[in-house]
Protein backbone atom coordinates (compact mmCIF):
# COMPACT_ATOMS: atom_id res chain seq x y z
CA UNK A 1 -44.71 18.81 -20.13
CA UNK A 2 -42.08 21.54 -20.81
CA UNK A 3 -38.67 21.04 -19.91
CA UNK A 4 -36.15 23.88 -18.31
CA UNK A 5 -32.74 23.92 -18.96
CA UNK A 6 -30.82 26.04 -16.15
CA UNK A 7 -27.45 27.44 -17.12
CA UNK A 8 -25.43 28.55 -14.24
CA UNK A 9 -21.80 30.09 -14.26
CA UNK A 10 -19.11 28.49 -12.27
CA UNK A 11 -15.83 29.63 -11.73
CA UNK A 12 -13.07 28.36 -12.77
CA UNK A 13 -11.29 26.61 -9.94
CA UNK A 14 -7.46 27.47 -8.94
CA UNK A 15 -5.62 24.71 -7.85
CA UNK A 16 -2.48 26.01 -5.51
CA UNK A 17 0.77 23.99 -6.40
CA UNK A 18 0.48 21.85 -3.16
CA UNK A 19 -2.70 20.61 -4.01
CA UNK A 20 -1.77 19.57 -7.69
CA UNK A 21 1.24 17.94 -5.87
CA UNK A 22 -0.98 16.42 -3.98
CA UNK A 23 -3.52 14.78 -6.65
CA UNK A 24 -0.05 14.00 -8.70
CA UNK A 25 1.52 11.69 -5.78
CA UNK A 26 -2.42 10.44 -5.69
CA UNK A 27 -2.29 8.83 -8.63
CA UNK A 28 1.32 7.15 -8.19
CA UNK A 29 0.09 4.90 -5.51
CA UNK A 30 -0.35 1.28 -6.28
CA UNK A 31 -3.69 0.61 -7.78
CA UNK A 32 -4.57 4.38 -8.19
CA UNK A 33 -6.11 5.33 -11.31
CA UNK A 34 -5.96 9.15 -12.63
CA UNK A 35 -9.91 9.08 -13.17
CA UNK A 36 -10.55 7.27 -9.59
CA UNK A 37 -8.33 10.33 -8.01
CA UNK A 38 -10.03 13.46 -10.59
CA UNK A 39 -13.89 12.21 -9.84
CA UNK A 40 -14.13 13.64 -6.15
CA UNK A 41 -12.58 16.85 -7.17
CA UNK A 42 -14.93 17.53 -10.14
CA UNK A 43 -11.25 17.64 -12.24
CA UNK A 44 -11.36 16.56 -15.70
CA UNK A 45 -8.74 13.53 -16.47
CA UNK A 46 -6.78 15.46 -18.96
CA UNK A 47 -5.81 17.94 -16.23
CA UNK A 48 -4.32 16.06 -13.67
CA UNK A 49 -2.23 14.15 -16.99
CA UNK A 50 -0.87 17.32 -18.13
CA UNK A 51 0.30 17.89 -14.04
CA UNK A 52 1.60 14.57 -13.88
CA UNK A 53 3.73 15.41 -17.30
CA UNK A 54 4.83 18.84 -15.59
CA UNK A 55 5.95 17.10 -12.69
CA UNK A 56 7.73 14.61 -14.73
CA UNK A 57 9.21 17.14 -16.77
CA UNK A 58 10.14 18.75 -13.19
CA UNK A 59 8.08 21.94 -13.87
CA UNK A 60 5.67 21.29 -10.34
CA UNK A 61 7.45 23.14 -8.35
CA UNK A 62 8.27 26.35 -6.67
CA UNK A 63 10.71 28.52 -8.18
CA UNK A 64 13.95 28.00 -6.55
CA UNK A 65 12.17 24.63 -4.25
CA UNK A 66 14.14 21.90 -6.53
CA UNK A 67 16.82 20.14 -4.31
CA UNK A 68 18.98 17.06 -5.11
CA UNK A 69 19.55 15.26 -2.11
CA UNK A 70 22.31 12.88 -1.47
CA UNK A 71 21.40 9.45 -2.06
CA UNK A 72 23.27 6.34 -2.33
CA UNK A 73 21.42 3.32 -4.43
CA UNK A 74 22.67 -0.38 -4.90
CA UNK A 75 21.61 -3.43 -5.20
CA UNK A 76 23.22 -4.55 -2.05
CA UNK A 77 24.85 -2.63 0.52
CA UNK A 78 27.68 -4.14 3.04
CA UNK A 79 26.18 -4.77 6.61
CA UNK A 80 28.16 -1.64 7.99
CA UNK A 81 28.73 1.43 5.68
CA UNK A 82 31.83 3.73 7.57
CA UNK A 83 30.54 7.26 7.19
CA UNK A 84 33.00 10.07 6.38
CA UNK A 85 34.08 12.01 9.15
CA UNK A 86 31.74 14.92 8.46
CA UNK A 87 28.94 13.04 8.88
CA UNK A 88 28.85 11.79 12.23
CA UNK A 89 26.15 9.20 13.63
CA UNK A 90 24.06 12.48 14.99
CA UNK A 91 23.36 13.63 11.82
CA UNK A 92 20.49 11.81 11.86
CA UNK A 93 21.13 9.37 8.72
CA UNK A 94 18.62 6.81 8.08
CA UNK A 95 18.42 4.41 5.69
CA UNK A 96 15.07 3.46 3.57
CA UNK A 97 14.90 -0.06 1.72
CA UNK A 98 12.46 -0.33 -0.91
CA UNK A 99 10.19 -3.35 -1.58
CA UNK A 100 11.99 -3.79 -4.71
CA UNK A 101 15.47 -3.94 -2.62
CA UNK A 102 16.95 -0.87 -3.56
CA UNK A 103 18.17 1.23 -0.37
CA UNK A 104 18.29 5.13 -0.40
CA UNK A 105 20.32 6.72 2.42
CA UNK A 106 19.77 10.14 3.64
CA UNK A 107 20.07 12.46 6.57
CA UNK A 108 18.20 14.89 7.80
CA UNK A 109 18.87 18.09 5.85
CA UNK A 110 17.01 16.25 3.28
CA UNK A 111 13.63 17.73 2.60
CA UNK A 112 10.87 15.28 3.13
CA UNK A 113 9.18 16.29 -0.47
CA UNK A 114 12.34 15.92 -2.11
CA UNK A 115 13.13 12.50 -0.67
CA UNK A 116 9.70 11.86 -1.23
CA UNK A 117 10.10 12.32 -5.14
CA UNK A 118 12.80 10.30 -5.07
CA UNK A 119 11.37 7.31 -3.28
CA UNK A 120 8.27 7.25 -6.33
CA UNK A 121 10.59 7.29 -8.75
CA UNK A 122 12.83 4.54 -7.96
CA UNK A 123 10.47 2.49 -6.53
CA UNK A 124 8.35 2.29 -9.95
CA UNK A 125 11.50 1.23 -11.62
């Protein structure tokens, strides 16, 4: 019996900045794993490690897209924080406590991916 090897040519797959986000904050999630996240992509492990170091290293992102958002971070808070005058009760503040009982405050001119950086980063520490 003679064997065939076929050869084919694939192209090489571009990944658009959202979706590398996207696999990134994948593989951040409790219990994830990097090779668990690359197999239904057809992505080799390395890749999505040198993404997670870029995003580390704060390169993931859009020119001109980083933001620092306000944030306030203790271990414990009073009951009733007074807010400044400029930032009245309609400014939509909210207040997000993490399971490891740090609290980050915010309002709403915060930009859910920022925030959403944030919130992976100190929860992990």
């Amino acid at each position: 019996m003679q064997r065939a090897e076929i050869i084919t040519v694939e192209r090489r797959r571009r990944w658009s900045l959202s979706e590398k986000q996207e696999l990134v904050a994948e593989t951040l999630t409790p219990g994830a794993s990097v090779s668990a996240v690359v197999q239904p992509h057809g992505l080799h492990p390395s890749q999505l490690f040198a993404w997670r170091k870029a995003a580390r290293d704060g390169r993931l992102v859009e020119d001109g897209s980083i933001e620092f958002a306000p944030v306030v971070m203790a271990s414990s808070l009073p009951e009733r924080v007074a807010l400044p005058p400029a930032e009245a009760p309609s400014s939509g503040r909210m207040e997000i406590v993490l399971a490891n009982g740090r609290r980050v405050i915010v309002d709403t001119s915060v930009r859910a991916s920022a925030l959403a950086r944030v919130i992976k980063v100190l929860d992990r520490r």
